[in-house]
C-alpha atoms as a PDB file:
ATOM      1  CA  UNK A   1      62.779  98.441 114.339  1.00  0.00           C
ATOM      2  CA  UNK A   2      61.174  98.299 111.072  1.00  0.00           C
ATOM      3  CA  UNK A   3      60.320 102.101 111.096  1.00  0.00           C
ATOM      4  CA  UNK A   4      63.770 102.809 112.260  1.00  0.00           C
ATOM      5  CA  UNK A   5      65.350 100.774 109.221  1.00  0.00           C
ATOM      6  CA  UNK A   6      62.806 102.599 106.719  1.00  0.00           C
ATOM      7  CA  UNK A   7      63.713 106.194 108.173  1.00  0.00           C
ATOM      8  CA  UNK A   8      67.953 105.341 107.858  1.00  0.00           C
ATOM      9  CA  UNK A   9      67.379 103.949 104.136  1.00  0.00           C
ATOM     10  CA  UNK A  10      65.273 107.236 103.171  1.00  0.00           C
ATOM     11  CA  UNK A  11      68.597 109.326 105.187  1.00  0.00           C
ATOM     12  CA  UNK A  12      71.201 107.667 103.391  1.00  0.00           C
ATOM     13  CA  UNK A  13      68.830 107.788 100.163  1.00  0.00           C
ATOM     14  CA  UNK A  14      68.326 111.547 100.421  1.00  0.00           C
ATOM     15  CA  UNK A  15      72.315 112.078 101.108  1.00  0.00           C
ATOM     16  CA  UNK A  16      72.904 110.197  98.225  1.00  0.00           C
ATOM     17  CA  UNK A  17      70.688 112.727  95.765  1.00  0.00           C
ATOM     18  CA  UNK A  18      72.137 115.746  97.335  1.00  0.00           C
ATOM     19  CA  UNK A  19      75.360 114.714  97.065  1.00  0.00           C
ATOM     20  CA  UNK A  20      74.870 113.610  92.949  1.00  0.00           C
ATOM     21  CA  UNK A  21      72.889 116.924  92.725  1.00  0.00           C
ATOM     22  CA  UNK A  22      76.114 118.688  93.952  1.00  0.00           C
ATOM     23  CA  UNK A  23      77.990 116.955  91.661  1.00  0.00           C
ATOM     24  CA  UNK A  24      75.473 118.032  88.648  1.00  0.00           C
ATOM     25  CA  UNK A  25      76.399 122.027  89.984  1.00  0.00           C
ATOM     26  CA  UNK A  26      79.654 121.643  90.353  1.00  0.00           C
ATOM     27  CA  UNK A  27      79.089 122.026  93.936  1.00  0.00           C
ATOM     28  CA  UNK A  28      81.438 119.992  96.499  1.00  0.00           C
ATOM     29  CA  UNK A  29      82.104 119.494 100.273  1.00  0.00           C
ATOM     30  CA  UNK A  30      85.591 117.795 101.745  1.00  0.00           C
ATOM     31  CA  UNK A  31      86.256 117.589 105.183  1.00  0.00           C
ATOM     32  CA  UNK A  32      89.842 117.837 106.899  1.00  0.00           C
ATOM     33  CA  UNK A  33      90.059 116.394 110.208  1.00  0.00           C
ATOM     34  CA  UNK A  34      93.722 116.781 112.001  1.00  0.00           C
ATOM     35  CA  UNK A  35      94.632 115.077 115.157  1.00  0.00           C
ATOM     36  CA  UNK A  36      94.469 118.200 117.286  1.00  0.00           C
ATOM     37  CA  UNK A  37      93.984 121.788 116.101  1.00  0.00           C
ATOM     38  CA  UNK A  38      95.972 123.244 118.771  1.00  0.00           C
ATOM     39  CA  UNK A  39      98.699 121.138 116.865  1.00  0.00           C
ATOM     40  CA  UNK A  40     100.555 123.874 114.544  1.00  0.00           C
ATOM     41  CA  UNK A  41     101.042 121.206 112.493  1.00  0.00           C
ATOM     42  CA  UNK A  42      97.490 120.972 111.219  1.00  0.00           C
ATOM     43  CA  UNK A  43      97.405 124.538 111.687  1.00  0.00           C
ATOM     44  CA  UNK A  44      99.659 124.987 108.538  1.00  0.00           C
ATOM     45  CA  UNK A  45      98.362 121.611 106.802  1.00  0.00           C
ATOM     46  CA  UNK A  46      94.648 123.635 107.523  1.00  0.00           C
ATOM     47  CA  UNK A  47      96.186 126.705 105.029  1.00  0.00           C
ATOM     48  CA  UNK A  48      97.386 124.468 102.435  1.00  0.00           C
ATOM     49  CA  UNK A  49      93.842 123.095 101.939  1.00  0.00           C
ATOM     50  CA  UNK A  50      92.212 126.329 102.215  1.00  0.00           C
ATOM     51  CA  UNK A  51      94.999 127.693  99.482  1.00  0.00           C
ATOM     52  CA  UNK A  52      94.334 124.954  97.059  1.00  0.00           C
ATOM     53  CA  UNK A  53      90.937 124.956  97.787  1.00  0.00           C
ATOM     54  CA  UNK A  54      90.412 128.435  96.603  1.00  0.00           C
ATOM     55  CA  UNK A  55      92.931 128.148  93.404  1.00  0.00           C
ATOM     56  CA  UNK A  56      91.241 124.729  91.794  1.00  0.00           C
ATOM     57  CA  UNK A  57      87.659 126.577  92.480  1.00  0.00           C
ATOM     58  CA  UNK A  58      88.962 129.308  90.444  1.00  0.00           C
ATOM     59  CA  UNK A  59      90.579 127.290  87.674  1.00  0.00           C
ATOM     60  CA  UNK A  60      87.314 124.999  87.415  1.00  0.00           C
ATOM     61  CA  UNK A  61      84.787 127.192  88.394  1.00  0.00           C
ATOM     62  CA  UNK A  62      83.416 125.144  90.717  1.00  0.00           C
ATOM     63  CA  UNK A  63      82.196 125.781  94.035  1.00  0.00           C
ATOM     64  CA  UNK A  64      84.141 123.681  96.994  1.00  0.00           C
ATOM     65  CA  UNK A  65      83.601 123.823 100.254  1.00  0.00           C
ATOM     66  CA  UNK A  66      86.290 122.975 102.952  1.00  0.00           C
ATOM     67  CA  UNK A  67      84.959 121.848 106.430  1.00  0.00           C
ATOM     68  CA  UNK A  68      87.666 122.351 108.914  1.00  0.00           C
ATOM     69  CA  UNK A  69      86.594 119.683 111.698  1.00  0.00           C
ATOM     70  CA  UNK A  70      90.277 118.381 113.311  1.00  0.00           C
ATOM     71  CA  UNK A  71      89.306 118.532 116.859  1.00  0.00           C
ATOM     72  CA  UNK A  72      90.118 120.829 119.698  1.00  0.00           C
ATOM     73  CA  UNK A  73      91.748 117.892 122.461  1.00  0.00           C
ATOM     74  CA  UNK A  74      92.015 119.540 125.171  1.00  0.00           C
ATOM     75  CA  UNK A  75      88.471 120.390 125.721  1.00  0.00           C
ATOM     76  CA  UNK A  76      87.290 116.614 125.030  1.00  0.00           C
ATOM     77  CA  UNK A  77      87.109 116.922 121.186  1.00  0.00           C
ATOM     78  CA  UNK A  78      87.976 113.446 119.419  1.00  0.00           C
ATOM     79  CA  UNK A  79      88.407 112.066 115.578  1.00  0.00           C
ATOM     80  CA  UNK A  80      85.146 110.054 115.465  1.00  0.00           C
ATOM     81  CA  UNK A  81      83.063 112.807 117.387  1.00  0.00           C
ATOM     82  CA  UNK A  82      84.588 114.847 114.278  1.00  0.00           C
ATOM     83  CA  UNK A  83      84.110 111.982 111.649  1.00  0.00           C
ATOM     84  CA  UNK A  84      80.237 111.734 112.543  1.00  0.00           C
ATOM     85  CA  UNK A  85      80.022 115.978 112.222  1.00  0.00           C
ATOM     86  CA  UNK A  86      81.493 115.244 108.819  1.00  0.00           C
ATOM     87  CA  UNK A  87      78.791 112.417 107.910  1.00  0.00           C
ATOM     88  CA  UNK A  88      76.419 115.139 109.033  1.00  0.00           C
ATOM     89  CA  UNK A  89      77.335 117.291 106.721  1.00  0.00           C
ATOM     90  CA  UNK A  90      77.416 115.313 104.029  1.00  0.00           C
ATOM     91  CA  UNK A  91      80.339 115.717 102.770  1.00  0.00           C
ATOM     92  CA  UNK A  92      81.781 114.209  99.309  1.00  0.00           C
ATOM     93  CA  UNK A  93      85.263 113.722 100.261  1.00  0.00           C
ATOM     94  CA  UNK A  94      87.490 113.675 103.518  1.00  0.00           C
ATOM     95  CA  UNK A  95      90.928 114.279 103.949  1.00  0.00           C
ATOM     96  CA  UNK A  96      91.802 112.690 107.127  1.00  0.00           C
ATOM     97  CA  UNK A  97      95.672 112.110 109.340  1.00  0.00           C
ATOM     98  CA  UNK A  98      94.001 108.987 111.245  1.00  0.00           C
ATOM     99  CA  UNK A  99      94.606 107.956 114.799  1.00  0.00           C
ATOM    100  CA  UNK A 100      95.170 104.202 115.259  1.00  0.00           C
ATOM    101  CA  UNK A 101      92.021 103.274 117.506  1.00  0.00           C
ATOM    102  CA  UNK A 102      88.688 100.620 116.955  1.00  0.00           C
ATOM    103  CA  UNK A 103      86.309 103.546 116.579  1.00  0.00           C
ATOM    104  CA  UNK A 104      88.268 105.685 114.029  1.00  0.00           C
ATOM    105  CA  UNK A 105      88.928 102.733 111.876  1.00  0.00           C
ATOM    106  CA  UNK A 106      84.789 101.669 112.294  1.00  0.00           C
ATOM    107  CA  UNK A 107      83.979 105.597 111.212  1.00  0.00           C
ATOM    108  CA  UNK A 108      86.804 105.384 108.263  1.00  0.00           C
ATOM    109  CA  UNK A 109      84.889 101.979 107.253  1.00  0.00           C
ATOM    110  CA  UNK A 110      81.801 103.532 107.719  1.00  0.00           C
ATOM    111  CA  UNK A 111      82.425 106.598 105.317  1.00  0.00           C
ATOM    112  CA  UNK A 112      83.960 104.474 102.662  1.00  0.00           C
ATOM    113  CA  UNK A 113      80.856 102.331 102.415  1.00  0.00           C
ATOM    114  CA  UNK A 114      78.591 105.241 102.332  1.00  0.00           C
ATOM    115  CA  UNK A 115      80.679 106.265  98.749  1.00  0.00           C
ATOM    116  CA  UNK A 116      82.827 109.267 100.125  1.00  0.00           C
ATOM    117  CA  UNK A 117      86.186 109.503  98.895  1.00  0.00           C
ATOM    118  CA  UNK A 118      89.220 109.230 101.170  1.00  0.00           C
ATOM    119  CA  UNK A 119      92.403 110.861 101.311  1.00  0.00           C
ATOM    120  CA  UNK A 120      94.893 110.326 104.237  1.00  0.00           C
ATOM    121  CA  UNK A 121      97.736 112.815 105.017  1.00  0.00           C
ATOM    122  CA  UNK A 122     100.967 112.061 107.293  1.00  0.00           C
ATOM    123  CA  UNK A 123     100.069 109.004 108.178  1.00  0.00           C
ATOM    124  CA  UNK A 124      97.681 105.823 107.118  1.00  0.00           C
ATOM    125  CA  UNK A 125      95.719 102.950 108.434  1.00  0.00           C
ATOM    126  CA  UNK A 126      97.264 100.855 105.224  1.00  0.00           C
ATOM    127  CA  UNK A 127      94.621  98.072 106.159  1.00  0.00           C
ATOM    128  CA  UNK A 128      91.791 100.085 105.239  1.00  0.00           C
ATOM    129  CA  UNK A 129      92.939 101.108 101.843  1.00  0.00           C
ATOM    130  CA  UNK A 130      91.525 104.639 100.319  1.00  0.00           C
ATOM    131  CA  UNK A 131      91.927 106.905  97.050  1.00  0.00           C
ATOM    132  CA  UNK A 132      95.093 108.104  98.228  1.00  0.00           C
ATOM    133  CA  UNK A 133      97.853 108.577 100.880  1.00  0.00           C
ATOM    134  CA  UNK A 134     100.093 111.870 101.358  1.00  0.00           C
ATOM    135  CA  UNK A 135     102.538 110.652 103.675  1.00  0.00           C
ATOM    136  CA  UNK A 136     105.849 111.905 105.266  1.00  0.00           C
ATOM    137  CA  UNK A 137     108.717 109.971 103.904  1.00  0.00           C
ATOM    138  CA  UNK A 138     109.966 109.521 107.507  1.00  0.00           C
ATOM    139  CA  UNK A 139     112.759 107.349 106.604  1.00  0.00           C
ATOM    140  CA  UNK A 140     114.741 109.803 104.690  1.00  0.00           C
ATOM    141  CA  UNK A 141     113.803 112.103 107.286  1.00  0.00           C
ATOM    142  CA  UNK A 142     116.388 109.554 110.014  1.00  0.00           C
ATOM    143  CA  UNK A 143     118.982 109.648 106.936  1.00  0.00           C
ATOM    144  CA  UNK A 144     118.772 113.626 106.428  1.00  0.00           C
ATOM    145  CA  UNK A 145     119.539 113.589 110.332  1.00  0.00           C
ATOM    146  CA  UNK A 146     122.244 111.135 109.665  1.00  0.00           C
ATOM    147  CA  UNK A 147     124.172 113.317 107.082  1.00  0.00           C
ATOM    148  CA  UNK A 148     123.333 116.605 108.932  1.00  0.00           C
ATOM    149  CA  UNK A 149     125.136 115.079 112.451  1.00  0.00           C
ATOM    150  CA  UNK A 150     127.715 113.720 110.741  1.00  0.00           C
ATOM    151  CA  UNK A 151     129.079 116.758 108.821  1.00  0.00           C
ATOM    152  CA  UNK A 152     129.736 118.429 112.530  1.00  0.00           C
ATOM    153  CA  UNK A 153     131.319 115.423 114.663  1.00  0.00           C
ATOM    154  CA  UNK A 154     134.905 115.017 114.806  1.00  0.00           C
ATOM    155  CA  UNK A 155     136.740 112.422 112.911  1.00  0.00           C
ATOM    156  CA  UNK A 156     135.086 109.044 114.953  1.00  0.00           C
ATOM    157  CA  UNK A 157     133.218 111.007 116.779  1.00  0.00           C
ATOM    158  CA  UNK A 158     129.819 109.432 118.220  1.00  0.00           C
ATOM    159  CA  UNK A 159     125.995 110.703 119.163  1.00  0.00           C
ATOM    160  CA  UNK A 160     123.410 109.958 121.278  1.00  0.00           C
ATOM    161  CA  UNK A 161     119.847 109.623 119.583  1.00  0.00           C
ATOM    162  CA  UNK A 162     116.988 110.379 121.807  1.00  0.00           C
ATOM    163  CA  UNK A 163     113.514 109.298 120.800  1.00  0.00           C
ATOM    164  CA  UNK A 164     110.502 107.942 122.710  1.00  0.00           C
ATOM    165  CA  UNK A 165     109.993 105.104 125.345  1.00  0.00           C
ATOM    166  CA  UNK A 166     107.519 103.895 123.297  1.00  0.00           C
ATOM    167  CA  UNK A 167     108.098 104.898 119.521  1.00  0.00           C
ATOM    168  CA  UNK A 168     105.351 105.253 116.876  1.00  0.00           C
ATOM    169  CA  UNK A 169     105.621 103.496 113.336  1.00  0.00           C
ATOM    170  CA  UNK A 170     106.844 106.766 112.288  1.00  0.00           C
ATOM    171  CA  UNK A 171     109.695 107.405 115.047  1.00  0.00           C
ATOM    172  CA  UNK A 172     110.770 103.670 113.958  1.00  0.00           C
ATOM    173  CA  UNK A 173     111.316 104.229 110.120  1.00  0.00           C
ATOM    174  CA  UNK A 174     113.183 107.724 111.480  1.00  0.00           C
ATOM    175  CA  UNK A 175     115.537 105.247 113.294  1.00  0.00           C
ATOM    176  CA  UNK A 176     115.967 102.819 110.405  1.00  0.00           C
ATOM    177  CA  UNK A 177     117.224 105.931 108.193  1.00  0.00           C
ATOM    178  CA  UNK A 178     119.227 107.210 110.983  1.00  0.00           C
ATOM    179  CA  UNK A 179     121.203 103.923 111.564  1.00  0.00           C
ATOM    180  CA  UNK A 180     121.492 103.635 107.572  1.00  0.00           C
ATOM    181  CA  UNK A 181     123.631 106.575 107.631  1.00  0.00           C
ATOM    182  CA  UNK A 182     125.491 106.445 111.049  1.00  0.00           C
ATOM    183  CA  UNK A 183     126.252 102.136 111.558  1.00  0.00           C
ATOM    184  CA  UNK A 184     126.671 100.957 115.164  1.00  0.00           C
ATOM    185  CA  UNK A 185     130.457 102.789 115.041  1.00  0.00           C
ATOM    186  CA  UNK A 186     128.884 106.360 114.612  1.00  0.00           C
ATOM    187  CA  UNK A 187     126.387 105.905 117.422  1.00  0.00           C
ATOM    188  CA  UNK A 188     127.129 106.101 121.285  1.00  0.00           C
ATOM    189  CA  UNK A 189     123.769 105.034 122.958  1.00  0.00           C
ATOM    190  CA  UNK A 190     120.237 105.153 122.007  1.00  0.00           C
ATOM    191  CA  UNK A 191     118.131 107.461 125.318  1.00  0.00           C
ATOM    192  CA  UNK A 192     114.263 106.528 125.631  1.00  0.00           C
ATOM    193  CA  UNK A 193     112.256 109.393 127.006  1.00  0.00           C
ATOM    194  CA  UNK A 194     108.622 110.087 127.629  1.00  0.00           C
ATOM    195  CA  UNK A 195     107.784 112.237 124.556  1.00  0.00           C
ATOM    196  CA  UNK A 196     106.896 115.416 126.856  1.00  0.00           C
ATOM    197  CA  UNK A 197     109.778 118.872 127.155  1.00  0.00           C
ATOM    198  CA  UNK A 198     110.503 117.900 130.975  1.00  0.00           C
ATOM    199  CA  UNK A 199     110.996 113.962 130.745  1.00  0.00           C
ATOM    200  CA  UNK A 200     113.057 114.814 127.625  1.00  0.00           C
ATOM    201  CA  UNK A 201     114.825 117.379 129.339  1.00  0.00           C
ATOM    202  CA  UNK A 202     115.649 115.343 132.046  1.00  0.00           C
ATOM    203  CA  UNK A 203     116.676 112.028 130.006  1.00  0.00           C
ATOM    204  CA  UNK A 204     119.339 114.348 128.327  1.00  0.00           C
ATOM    205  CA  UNK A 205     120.629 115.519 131.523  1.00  0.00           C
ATOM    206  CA  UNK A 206     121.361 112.183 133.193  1.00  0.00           C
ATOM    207  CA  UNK A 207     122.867 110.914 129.797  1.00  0.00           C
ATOM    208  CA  UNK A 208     125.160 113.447 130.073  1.00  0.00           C
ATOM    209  CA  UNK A 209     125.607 112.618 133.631  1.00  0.00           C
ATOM    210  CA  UNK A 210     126.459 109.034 133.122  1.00  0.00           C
ATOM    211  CA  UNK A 211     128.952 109.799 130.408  1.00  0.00           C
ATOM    212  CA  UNK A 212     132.184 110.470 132.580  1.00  0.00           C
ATOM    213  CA  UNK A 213     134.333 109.739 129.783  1.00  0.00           C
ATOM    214  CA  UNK A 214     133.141 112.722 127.066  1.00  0.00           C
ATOM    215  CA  UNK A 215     131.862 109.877 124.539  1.00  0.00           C
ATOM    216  CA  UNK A 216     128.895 111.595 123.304  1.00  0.00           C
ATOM    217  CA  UNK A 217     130.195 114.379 120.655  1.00  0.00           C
ATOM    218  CA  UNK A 218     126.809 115.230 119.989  1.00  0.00           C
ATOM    219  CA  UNK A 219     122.885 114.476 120.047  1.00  0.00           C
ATOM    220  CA  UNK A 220     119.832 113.711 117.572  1.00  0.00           C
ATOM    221  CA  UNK A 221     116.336 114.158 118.438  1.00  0.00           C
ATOM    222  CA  UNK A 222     113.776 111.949 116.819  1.00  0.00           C
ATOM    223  CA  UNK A 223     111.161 114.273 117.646  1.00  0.00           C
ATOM    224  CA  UNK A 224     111.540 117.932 118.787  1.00  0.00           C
ATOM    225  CA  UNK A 225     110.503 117.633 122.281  1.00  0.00           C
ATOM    226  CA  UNK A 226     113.543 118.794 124.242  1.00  0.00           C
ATOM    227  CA  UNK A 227     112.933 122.072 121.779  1.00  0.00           C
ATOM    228  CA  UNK A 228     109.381 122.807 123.612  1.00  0.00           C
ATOM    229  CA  UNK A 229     109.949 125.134 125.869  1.00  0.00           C
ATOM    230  CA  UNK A 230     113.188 127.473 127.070  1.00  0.00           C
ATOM    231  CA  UNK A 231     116.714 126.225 126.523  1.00  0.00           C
ATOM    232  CA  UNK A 232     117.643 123.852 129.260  1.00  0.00           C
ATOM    233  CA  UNK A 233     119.848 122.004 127.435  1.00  0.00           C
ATOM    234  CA  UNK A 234     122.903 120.717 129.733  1.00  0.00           C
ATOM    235  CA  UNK A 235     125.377 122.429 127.724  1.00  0.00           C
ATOM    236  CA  UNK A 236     126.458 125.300 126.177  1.00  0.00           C
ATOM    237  CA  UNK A 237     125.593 127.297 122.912  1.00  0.00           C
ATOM    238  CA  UNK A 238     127.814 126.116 119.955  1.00  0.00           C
ATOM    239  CA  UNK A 239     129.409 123.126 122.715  1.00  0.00           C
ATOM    240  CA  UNK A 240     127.510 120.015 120.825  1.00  0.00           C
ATOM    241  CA  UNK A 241     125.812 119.708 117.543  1.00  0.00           C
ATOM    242  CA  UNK A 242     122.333 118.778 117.749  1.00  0.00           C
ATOM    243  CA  UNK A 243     119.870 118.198 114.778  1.00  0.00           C
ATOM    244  CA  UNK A 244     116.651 117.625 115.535  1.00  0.00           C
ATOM    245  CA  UNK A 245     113.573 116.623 113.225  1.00  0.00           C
ATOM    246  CA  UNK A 246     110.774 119.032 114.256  1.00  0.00           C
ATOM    247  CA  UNK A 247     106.955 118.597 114.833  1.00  0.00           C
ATOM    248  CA  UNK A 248     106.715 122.245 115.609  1.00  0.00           C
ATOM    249  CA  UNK A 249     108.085 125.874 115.464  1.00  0.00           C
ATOM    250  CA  UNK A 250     109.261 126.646 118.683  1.00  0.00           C
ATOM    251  CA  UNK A 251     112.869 125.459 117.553  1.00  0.00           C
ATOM    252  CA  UNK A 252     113.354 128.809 115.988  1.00  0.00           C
ATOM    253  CA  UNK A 253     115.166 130.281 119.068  1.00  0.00           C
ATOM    254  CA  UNK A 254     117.398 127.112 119.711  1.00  0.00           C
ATOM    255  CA  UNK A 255     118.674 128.076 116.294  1.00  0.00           C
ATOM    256  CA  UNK A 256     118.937 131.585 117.027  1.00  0.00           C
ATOM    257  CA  UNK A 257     121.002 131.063 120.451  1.00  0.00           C
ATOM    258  CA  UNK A 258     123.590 128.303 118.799  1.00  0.00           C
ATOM    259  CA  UNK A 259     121.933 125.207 120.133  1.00  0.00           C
ATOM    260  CA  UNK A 260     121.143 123.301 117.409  1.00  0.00           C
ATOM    261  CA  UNK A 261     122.499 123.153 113.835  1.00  0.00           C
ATOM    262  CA  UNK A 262     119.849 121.799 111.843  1.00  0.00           C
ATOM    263  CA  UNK A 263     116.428 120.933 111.367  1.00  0.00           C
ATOM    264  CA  UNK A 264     114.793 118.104 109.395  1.00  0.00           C
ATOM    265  CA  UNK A 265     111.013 119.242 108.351  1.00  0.00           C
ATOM    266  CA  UNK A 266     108.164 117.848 106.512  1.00  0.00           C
ATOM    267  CA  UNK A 267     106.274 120.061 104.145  1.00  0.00           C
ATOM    268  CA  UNK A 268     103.325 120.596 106.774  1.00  0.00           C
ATOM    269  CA  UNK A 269     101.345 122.848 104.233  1.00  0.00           C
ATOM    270  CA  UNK A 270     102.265 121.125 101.515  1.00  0.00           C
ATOM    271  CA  UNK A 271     100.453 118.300 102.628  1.00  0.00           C
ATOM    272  CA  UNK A 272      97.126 120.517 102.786  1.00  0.00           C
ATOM    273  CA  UNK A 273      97.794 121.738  99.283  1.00  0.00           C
ATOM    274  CA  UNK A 274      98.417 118.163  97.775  1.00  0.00           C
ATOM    275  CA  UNK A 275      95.712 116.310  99.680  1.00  0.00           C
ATOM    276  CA  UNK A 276      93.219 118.837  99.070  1.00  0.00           C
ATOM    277  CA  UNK A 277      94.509 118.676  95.124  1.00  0.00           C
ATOM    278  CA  UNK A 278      93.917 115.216  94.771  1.00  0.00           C
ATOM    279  CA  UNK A 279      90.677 115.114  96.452  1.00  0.00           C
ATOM    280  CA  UNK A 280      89.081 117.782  93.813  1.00  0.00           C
ATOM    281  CA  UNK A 281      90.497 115.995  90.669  1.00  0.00           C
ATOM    282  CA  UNK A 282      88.966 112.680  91.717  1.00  0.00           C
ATOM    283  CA  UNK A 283      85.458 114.590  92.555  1.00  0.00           C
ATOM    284  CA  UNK A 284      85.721 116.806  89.793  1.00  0.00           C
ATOM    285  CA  UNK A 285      87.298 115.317  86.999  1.00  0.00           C
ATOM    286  CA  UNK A 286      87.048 111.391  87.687  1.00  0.00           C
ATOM    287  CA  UNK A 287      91.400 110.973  88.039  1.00  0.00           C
ATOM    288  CA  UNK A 288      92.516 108.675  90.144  1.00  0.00           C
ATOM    289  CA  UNK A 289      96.386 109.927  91.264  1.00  0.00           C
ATOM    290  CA  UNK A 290      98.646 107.772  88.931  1.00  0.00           C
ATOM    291  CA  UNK A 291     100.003 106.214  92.861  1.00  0.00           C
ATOM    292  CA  UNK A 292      97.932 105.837  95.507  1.00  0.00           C
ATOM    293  CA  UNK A 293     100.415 106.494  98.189  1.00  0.00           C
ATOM    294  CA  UNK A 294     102.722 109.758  97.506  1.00  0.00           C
ATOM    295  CA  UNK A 295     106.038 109.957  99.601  1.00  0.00           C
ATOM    296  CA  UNK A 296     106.525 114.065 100.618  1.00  0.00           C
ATOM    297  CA  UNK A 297     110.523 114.815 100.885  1.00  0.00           C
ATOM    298  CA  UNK A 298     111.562 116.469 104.177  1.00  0.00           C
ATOM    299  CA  UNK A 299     114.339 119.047 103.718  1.00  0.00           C
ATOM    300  CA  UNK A 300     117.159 120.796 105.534  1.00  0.00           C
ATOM    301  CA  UNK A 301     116.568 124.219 107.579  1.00  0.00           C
ATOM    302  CA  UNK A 302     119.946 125.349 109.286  1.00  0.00           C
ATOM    303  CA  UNK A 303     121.336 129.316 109.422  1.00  0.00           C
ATOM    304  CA  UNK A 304     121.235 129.923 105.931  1.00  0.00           C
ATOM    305  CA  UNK A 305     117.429 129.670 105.321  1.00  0.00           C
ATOM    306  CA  UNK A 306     115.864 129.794 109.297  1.00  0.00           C
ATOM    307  CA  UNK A 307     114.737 132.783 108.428  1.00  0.00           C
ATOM    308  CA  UNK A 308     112.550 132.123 105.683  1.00  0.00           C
ATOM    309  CA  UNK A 309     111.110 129.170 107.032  1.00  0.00           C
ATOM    310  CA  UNK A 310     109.982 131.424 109.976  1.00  0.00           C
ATOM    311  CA  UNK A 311     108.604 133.846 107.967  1.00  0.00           C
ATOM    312  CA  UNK A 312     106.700 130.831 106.309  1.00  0.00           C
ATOM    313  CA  UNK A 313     105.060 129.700 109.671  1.00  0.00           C
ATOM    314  CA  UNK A 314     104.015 133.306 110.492  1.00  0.00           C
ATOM    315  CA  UNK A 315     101.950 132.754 107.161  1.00  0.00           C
ATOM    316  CA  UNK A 316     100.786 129.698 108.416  1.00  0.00           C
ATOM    317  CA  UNK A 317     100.028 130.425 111.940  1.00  0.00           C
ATOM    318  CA  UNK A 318      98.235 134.219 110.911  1.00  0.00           C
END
């Protein structure tokens, strides 16, 4: 036990040197670890790192190194097989959207008493408190949807809000801004599904079903899951408004067809570019961001700018 204890203290020892030697070149290693890189939301969070990553390496002239570790799900990959990689590697800094679960917060803990710097991105553990937090501002997000519904029902008219059987912190706050801007009298009935394209599909359906009196006069989706796969949508193009706040970009085509009127989107690469940015000046140039937790604003895709915003995800997603 002894001889184990002496060979861990010369480890962390040695990863200590490197890692001030680095620091004496200007030389630096961050880590970005996703929730699941088939995800094209890390997928365009992964460019915005890699973007700022290359500009404040040119504007310092400094040599950073991004370590792209969020893992691959669906062939077994996890967060804290990823987070031990990154320890590994020895990596200054790590930029990190954590899962809620014993063994990521014990790696998270783990890092931050070895000295790295933390940065979390979408989402936080707010008990373990790091250098900073880029987080979606998911309560505007519910009021954006709010004022986007409302500008297409008729005078009184009322919606149906679908969202998940068991909602997330961030599906709740998407709610609270929601019901800020519609009140009881705006909304018709609140549909739990199964946060999967078929279960949502089919939640939608019977709703529709069970209203024999035409009270719904249109629908928003918490999350984009009845948007996953082809239009099955139990109406017709142009019949409802829908807005929807997206996860992903396979909404593109309900746009297209007439099925939905807006989008509400976070700045997905954005979050790359300012996590990555905030990392570097902490490493770099010893600045703490003036706030540790930064609030990214969603904004509004409809007709007039789809386009664009597709054209930005085929960027993204090259």
């Amino acid at each position: 036990m002894l001889q184990r204890l002496s060979i861990l203290a010369l480890a962390l020892w040695g990863t200590a040197l490197s890692a001030q030697n680095r620091e004496l070149l200007g030389e630096y290693k961050i880590g970005i670890i996703g929730r699941d890189q088939e995800d094209a939301i890390y997928q365009a969070a992964h460019e915005g790192a890699q973007a700022a990553t290359l500009e404040l390496s040119r504007k310092y002239s400094i040599d950073v190194e991004l370590v792209i570790l969020t893992p691959n799900q669906a062939q077994g990959g996890s967060q804290v097989t990823s987070l031990a990689e990154l320890f590994i590697e020895d990596a200054d800094g790590l930029i990190i959207s954590p899962q809620d679960s014993e063994t990521v917060r014990a790696s998270i803990e783990f890092a931050l008493e070895q000295g790295e710097e933390l940065v979390y991105f979408e989402t936080q553990l707010p008990e373990i408190p790091v250098l900073a937090s880029v987080l979606a501002d998911e309560v505007e997000a519910g009021r954006m949807a709010g004022r986007e519904i409302l500008k297409k029902l008729p005078t009184k008219g009322r919606v149906a809000i679908l969202t998940s059987d068991d909602p997330s912190p961030e599906l709740q706050q998407r709610m609270q801004g929601l019901r800020e801007v519609l009140s009881y009298r705006r909304i018709e009935s609140t549909i739990t599904t199964a946060p999967d394209y078929q279960s949502a599909i089919a939640a939608i359906v019977a709703a529709e079903e069970a209203d024999r009196n035409d009270l719904i006069k249109g629908w928003v989706f918490l999350e984009d899951w009845p948007l996953l796969g082809m239009p099955a949508l139990p109406w017709k193009p142009h019949e409802l408004p829908v807005v929807a706040i997206q996860s992903s970009p396979s909404a593109f085509m309900y746009v297209d067809q007439g099925y939905l009127d807006a989008l509400v989107v976070h700045p997905y690469y954005q979050w790359g570019v300012q996590s990555v940015t905030t990392m570097i000046e902490k490493l770099h140039n010893g600045q703490s961001p003036e706030k540790p937790i930064m609030r990214t604003t969603p904004r509004i895709v409809d007709w007039r700018n789809v386009e664009a915003y597709r054209n930005n995800w085929k960027q993204w997603l090259k």
